[in-house]
N, C-alpha and C. Protein backbone atom coordinates (compact mmCIF):
# COMPACT_ATOMS: atom_id res chain seq x y z
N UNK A 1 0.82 -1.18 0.00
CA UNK A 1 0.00 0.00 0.00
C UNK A 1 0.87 1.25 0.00
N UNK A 2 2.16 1.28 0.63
CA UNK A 2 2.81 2.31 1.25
C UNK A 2 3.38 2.50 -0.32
N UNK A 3 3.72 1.47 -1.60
CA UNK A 3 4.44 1.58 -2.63
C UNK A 3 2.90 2.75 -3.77
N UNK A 4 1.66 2.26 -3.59
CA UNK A 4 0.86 3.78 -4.23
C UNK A 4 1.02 4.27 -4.15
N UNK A 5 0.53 4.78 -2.54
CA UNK A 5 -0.30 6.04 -1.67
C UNK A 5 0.97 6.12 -0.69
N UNK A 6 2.39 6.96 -0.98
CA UNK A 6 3.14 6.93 -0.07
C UNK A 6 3.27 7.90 0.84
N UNK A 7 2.53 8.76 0.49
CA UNK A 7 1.71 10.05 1.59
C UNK A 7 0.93 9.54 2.96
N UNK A 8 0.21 8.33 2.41
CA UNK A 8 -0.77 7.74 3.96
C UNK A 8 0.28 7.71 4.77
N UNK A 9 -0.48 7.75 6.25
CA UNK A 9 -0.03 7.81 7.72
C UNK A 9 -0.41 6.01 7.56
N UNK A 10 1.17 5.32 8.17
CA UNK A 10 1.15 3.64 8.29
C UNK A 10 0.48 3.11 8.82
N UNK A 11 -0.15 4.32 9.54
CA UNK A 11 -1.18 3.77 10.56
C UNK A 11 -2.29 3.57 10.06
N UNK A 12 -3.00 4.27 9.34
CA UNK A 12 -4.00 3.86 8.64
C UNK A 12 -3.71 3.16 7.70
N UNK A 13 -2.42 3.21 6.55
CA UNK A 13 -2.28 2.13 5.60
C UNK A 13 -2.38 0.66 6.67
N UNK A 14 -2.02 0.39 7.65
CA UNK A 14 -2.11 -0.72 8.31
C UNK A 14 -3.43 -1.17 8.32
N UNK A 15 -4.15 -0.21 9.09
CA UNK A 15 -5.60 -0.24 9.37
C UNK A 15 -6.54 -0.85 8.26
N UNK A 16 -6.20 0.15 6.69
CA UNK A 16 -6.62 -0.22 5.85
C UNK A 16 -6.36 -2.11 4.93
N UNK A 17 -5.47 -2.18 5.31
CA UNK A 17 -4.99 -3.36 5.01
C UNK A 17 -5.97 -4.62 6.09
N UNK A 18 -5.91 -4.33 7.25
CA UNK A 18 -6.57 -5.18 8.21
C UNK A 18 -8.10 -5.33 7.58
N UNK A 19 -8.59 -4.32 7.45
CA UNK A 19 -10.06 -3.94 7.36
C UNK A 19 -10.11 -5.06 5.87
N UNK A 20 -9.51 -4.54 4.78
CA UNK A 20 -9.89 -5.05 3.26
C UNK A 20 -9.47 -6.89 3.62
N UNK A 21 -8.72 -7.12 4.43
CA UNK A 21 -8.32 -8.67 5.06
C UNK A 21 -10.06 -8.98 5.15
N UNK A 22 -10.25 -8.65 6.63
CA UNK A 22 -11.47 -8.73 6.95
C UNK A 22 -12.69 -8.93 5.85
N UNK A 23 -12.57 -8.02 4.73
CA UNK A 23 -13.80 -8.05 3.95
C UNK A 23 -13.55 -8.94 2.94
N UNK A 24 -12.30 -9.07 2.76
CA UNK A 24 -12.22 -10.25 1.69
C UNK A 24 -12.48 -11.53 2.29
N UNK A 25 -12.18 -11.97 3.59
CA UNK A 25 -12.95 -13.43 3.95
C UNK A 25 -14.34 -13.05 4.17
N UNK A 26 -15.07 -12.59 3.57
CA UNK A 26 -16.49 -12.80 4.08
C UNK A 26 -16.82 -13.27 2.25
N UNK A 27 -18.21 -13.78 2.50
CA UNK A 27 -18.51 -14.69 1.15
C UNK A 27 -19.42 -13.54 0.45
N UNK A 28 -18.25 -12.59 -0.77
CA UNK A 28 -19.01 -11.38 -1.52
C UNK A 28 -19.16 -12.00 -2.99
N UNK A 29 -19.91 -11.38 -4.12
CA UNK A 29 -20.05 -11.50 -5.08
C UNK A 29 -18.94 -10.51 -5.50
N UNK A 30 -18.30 -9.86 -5.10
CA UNK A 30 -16.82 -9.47 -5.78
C UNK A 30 -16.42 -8.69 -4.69
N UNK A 31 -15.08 -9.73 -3.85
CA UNK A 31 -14.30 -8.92 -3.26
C UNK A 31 -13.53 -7.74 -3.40
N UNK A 32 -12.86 -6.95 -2.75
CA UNK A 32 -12.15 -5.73 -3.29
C UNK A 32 -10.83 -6.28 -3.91
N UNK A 33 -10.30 -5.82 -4.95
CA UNK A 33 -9.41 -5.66 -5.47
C UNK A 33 -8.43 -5.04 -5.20
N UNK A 34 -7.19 -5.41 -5.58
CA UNK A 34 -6.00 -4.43 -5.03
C UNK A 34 -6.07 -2.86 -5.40
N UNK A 35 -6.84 -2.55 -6.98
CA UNK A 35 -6.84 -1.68 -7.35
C UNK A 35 -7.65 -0.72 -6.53
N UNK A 36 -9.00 -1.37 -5.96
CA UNK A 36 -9.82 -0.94 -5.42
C UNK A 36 -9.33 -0.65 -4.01
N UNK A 37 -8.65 -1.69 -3.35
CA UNK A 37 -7.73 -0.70 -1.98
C UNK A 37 -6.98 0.50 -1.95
N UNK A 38 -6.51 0.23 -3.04
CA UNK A 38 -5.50 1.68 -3.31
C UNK A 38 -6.40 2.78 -3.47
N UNK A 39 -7.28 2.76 -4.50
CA UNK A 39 -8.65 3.67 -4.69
C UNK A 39 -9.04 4.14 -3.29
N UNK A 40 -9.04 3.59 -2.28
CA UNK A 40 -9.51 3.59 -1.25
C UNK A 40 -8.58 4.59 -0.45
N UNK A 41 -7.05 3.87 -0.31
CA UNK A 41 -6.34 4.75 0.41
C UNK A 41 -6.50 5.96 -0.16
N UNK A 42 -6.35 6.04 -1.39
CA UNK A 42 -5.98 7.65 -1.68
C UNK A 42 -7.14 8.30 -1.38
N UNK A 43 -8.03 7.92 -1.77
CA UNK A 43 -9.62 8.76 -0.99
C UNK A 43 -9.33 8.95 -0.07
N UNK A 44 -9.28 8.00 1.29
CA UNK A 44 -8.72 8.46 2.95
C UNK A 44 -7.43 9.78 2.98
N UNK A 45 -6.50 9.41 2.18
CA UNK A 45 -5.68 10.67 1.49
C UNK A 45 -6.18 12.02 2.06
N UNK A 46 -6.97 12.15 0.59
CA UNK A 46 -7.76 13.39 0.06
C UNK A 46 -8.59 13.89 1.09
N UNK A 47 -9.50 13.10 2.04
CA UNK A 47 -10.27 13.30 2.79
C UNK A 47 -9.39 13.69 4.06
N UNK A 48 -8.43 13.71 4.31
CA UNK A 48 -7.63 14.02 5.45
C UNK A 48 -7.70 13.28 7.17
N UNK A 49 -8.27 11.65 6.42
CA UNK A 49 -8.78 11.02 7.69
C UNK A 49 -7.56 10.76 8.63
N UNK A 50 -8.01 10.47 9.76
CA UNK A 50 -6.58 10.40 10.59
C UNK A 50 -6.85 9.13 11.24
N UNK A 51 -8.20 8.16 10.78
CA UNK A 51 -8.09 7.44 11.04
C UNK A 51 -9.35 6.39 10.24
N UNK A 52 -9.21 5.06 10.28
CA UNK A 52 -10.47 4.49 9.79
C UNK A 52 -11.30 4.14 10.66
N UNK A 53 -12.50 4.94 11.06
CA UNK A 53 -13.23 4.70 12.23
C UNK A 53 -14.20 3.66 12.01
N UNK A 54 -15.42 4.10 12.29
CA UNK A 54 -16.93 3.48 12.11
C UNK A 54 -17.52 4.28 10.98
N UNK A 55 -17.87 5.63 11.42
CA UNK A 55 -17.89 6.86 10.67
C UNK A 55 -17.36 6.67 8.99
N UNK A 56 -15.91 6.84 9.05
CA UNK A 56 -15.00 7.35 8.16
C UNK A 56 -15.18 5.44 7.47
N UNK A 57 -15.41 5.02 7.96
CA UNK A 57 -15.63 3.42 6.97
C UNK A 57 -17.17 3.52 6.16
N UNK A 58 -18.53 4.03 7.25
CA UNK A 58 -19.53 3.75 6.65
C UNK A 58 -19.31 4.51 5.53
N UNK A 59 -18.61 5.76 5.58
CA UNK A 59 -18.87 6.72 4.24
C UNK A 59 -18.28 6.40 3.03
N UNK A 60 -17.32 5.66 3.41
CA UNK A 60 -16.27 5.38 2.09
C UNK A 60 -16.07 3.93 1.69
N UNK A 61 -17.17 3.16 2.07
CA UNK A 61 -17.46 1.50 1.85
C UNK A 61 -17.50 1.62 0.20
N UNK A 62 -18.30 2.25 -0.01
CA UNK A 62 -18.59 1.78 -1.56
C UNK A 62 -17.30 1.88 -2.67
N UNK A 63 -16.28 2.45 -2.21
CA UNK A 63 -15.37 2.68 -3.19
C UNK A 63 -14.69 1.29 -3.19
N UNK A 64 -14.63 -0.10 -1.48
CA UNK A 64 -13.62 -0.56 -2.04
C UNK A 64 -15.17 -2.23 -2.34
N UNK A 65 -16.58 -2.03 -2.27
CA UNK A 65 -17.69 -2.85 -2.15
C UNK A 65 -18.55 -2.17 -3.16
N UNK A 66 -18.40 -2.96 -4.05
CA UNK A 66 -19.25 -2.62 -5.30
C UNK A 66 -21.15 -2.99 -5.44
N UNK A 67 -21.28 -4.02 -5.20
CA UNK A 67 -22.29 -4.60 -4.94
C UNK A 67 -23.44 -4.36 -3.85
N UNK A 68 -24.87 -4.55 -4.11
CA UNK A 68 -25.83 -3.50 -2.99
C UNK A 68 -25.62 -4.68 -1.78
N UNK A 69 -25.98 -6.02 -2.22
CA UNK A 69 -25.83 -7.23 -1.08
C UNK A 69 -24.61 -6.97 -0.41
N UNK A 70 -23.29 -7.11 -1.03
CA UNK A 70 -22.09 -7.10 -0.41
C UNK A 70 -22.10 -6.21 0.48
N UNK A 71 -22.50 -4.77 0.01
CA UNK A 71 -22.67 -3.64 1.29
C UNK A 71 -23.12 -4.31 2.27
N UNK A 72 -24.57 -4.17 2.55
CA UNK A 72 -24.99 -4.96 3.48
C UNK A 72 -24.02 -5.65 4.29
N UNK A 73 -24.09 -6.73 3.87
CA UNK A 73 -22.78 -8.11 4.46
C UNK A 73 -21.21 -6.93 5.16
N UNK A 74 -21.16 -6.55 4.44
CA UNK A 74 -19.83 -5.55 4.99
C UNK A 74 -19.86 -4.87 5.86
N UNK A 75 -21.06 -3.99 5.55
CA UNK A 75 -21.39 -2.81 6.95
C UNK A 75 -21.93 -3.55 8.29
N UNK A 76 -22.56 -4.94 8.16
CA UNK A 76 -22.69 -5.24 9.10
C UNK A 76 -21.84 -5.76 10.13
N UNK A 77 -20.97 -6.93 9.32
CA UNK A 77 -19.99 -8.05 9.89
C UNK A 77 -18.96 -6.88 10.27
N UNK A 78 -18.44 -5.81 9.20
CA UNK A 78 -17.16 -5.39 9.65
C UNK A 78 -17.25 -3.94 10.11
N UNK A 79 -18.39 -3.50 10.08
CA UNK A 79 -19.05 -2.02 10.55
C UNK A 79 -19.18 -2.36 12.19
N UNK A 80 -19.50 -3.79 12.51
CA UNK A 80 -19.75 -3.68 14.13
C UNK A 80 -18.49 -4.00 14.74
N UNK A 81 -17.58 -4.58 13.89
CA UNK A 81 -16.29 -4.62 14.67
C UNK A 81 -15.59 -3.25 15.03
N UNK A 82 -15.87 -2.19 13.68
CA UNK A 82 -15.31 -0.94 14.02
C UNK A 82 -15.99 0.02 14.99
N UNK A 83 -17.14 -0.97 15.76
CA UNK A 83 -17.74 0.09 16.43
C UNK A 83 -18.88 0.90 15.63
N UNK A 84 -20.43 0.89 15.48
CA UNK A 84 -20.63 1.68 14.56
C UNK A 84 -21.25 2.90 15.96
N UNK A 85 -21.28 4.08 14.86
CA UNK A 85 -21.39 5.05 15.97
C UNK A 85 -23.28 5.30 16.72
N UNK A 86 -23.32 4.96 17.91
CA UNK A 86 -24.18 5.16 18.69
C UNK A 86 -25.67 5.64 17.94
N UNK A 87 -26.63 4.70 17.67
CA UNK A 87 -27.83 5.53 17.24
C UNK A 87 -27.80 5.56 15.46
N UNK A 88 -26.89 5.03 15.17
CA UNK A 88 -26.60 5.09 13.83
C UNK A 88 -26.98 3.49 12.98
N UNK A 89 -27.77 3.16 12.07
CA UNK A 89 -28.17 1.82 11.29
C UNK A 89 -27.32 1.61 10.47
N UNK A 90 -27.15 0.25 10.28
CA UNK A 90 -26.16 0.19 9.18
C UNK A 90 -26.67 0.76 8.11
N UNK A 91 -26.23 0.97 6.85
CA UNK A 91 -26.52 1.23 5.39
C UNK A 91 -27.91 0.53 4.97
N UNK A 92 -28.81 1.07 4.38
CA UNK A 92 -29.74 0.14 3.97
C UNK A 92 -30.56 -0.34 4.83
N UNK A 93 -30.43 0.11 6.33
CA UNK A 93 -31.51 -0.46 7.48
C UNK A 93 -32.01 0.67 7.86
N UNK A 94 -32.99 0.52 8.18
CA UNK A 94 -34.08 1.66 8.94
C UNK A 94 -34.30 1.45 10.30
């Protein structure tokens, strides 16, 4: 990751790396791609995140989860590990 986006803080390239781990073992109709992680870091980049929260994941899922099901499956399984923030539904729930 650090060989793209060599601007990211390691800390989040780490983070980011853990997280796309995570979403690739779950059973998607198209996991993320390498291209699509990188896509990802540099968005976190641009956006000036200082970290990958709950928050800063629900908003920026779709860049590295293409698919409406996969969302779902993602925001749930790996949205509650990050903590989702208090009072807040996953994507797609009411």
């Amino acid at each position: 990751m650090r060989l793209h986006v060599p601007d990211l803080h390691h800390t989040i390239a780490r983070k980011l790396v853990e997280i796309v781990g995570m979403v690739r073992d779950l059973d998607l109709k198209k996991p993320p791609s390498i291209a699509e992680s990188v896509d990802w870091a540099r968005a976190l980049l641009l956006l000036g995140a200082q970290d990958i929260d709950a928050t800063t994941f629900r908003e920026t899922l779709s860049i590295i989860v293409k698919h409406r099901t996969d969302l779902d499956i993602v925001a749930e399984r790996v949205g509650v590990k990050l903590g989702r923030p208090p009072g807040v539904a996953a994507p797609g729930r009411a």
